[in-house]
Protein backbone atom coordinates (compact mmCIF):
# COMPACT_ATOMS: atom_id res chain seq x y z
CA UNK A 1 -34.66 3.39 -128.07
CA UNK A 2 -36.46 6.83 -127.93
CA UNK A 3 -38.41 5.48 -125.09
CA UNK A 4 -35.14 4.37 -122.96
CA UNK A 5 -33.43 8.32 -124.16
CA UNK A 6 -36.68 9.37 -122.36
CA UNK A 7 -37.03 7.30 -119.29
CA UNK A 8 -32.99 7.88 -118.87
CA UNK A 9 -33.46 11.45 -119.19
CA UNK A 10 -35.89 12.09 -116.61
CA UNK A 11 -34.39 10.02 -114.22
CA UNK A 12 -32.08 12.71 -114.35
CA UNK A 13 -34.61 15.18 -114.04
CA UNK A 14 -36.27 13.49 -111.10
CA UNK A 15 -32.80 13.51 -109.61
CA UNK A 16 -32.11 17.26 -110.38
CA UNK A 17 -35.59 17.99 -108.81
CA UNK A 18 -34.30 15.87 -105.54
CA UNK A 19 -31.65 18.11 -105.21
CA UNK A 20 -33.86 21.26 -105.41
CA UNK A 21 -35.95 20.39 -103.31
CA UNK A 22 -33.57 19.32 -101.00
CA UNK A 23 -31.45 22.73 -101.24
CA UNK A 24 -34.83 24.72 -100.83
CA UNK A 25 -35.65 23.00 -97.71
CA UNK A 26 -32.10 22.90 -96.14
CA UNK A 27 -32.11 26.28 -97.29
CA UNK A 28 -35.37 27.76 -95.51
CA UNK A 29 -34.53 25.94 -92.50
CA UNK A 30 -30.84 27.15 -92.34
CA UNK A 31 -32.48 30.81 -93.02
CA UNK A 32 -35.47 30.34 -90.60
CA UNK A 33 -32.43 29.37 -88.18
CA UNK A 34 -30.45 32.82 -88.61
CA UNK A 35 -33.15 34.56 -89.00
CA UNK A 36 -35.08 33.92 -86.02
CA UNK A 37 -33.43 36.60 -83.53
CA UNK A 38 -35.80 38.33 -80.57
CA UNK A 39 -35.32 42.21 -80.51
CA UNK A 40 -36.13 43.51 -77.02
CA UNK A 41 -39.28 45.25 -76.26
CA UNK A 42 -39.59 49.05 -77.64
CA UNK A 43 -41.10 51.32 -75.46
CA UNK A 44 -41.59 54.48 -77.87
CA UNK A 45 -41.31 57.67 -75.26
CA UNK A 46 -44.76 59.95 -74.84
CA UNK A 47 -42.88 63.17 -74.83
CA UNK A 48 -41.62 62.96 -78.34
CA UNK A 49 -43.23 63.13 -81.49
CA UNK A 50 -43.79 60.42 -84.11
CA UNK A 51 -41.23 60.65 -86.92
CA UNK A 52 -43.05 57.60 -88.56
CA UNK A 53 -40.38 55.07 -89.69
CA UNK A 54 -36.81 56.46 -89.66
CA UNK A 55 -33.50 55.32 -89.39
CA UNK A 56 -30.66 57.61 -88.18
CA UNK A 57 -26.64 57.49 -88.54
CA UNK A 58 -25.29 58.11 -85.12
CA UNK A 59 -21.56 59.46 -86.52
CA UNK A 60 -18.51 60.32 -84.38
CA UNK A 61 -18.80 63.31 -82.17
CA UNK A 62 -22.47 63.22 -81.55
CA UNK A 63 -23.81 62.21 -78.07
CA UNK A 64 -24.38 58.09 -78.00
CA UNK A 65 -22.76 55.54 -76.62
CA UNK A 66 -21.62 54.44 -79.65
CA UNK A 67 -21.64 55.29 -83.02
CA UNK A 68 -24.17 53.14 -85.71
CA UNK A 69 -27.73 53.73 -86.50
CA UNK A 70 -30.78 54.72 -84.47
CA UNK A 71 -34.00 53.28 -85.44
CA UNK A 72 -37.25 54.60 -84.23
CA UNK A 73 -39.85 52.36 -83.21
CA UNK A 74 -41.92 52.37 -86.26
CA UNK A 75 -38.97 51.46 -88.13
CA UNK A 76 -38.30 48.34 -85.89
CA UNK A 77 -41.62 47.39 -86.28
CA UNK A 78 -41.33 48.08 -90.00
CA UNK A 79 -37.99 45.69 -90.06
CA UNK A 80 -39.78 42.87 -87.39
CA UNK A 81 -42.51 42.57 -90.16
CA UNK A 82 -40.84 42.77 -93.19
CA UNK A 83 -39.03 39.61 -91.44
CA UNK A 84 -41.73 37.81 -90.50
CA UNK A 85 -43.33 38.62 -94.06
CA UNK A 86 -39.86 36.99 -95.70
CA UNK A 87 -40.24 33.93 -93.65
CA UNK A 88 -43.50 33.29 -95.32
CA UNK A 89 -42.64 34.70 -98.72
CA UNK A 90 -39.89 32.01 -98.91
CA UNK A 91 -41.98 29.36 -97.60
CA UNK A 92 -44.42 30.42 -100.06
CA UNK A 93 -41.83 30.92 -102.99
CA UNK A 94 -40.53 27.40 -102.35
CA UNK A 95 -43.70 25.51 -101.91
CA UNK A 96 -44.51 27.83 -105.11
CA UNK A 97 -41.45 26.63 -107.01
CA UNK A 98 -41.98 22.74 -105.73
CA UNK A 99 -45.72 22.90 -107.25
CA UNK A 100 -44.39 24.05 -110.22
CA UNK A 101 -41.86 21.14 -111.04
CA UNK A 102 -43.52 18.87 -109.56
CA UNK A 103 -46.52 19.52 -111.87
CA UNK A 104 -44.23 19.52 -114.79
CA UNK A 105 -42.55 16.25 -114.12
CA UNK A 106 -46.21 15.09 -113.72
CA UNK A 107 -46.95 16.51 -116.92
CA UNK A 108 -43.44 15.03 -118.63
CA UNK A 109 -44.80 11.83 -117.45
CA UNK A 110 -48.52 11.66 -118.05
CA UNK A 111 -47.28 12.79 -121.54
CA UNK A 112 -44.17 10.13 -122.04
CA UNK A 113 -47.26 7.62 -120.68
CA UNK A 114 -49.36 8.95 -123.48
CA UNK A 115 -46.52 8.71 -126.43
CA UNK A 116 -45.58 4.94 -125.15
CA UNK A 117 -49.40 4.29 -125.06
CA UNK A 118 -49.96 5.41 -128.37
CA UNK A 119 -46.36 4.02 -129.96
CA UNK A 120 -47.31 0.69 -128.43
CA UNK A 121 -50.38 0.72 -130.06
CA UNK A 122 -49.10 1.80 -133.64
CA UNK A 123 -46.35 -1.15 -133.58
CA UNK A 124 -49.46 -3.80 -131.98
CA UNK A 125 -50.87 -2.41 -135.57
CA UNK A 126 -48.37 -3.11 -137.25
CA UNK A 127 -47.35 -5.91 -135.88
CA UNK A 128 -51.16 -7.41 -136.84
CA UNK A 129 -50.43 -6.36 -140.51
CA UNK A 130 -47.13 -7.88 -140.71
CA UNK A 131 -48.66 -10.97 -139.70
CA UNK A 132 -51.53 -10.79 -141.44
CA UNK A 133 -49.44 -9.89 -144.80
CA UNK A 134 -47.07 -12.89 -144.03
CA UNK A 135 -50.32 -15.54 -143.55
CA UNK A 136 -51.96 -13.88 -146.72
CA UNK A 137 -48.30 -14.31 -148.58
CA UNK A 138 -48.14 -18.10 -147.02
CA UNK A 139 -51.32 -19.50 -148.66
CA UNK A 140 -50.09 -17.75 -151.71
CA UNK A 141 -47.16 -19.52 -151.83
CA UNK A 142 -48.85 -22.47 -150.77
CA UNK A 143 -51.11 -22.37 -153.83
CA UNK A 144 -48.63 -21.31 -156.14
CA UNK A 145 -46.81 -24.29 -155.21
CA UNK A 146 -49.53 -26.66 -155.04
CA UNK A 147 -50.61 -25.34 -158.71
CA UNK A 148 -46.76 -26.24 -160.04
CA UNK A 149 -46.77 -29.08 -163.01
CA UNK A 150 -45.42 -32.43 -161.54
CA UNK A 151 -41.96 -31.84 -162.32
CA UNK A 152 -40.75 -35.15 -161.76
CA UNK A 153 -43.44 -36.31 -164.47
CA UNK A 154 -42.63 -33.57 -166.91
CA UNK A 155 -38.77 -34.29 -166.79
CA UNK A 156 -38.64 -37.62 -167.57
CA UNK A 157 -41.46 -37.42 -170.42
CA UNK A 158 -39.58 -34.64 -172.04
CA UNK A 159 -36.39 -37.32 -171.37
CA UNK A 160 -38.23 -40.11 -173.17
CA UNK A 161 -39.55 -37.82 -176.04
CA UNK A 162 -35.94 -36.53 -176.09
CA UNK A 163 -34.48 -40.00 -176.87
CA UNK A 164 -37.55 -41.24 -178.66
CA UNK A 165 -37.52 -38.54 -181.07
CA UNK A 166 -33.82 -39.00 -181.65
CA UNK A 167 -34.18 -42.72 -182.49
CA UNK A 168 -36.40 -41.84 -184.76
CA UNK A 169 -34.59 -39.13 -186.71
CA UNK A 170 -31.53 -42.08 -186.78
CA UNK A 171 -34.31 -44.68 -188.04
CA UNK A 172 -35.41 -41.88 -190.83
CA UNK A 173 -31.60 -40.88 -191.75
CA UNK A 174 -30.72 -44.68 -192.08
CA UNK A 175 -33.60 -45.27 -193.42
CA UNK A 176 -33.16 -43.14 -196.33
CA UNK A 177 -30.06 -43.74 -196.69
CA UNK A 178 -30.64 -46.99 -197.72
């Protein structure tokens, strides 16, 4: 019974790992989808100096063609490779996260293999005892019963001593009686 508990239960873990794995992979693909947008090429001017990797509010009033943020080319380089780096962080996270169960619903099994192993073994042992106690408790009873007085025999000599010994006492009463 604990065996079927066991085999029931990770069925439904093999199930909820499906759907993981499923939902991870629908999921990368989906964000690989969205994700995967080409920024035009960035010329960075000569003139100017290097800020390094800044982003800028453009607000109301200032001169733009419209307001936002300005990003200077280090910091769109900065964003294009912290992009590509997420793509393959969440390929690695999920392949990462698929090892992982899928190693421990190797491990669940190897060990539920293990425990059935081992319980199968300890009822084949006592299985062999029970049988071995019932032949051991057969020939016993076989002797026992093969050892037993005739009762047939017994009966009816006790019967005839019964009545014999009962004529006689009559015999011996009337006898003295007379």
């Amino acid at each position: 019974m604990y065996i079927l508990k066991e085999i029931l239960t990770m069925k439904n873990k093999i199930i909820t790992l499906c759907t993981i794995i499923s939902f991870l992979i629908t999921t990368s693909v989906s964000a690989q989808d969205r994700l995967e947008l080409e920024l035009p090429k960035i010329i960075s001017p000569q003139a100017e100096e290097d800020l390094g990797s800044v982003i800028s509010p453009v607000r109301k009033g200032e001169k733009s063609p419209f307001t936002g943020l300005i990003l200077s080319p280090r910091a769109v380089a900065t964003i294009m490779a912290h992009y590509k780096f997420l793509n393959e962080q969440i390929s690695l996270e999920t392949e990462k996260v698929r090892q992982e169960v899928t190693a421990h619903f190797e491990n669940k099994i190897n060990e539920l293999k293990i425990k059935y192993e081992s319980d199968k073994e300890s009822y084949r042992t006592q299985l062999e005892s029970s049988r071995s106690d019932s032949a051991k408790y057969k020939s016993l009873l076989e002797k026992e019963i093969s050892s037993r007085p005739n009762l047939p025999l017994w009966a009816g000599l006790s019967f005839a001593g019964g009545i014999g010994l009962t004529l006689l006492i009559i015999f011996a009463s009337n006898g003295s009686s007379n």
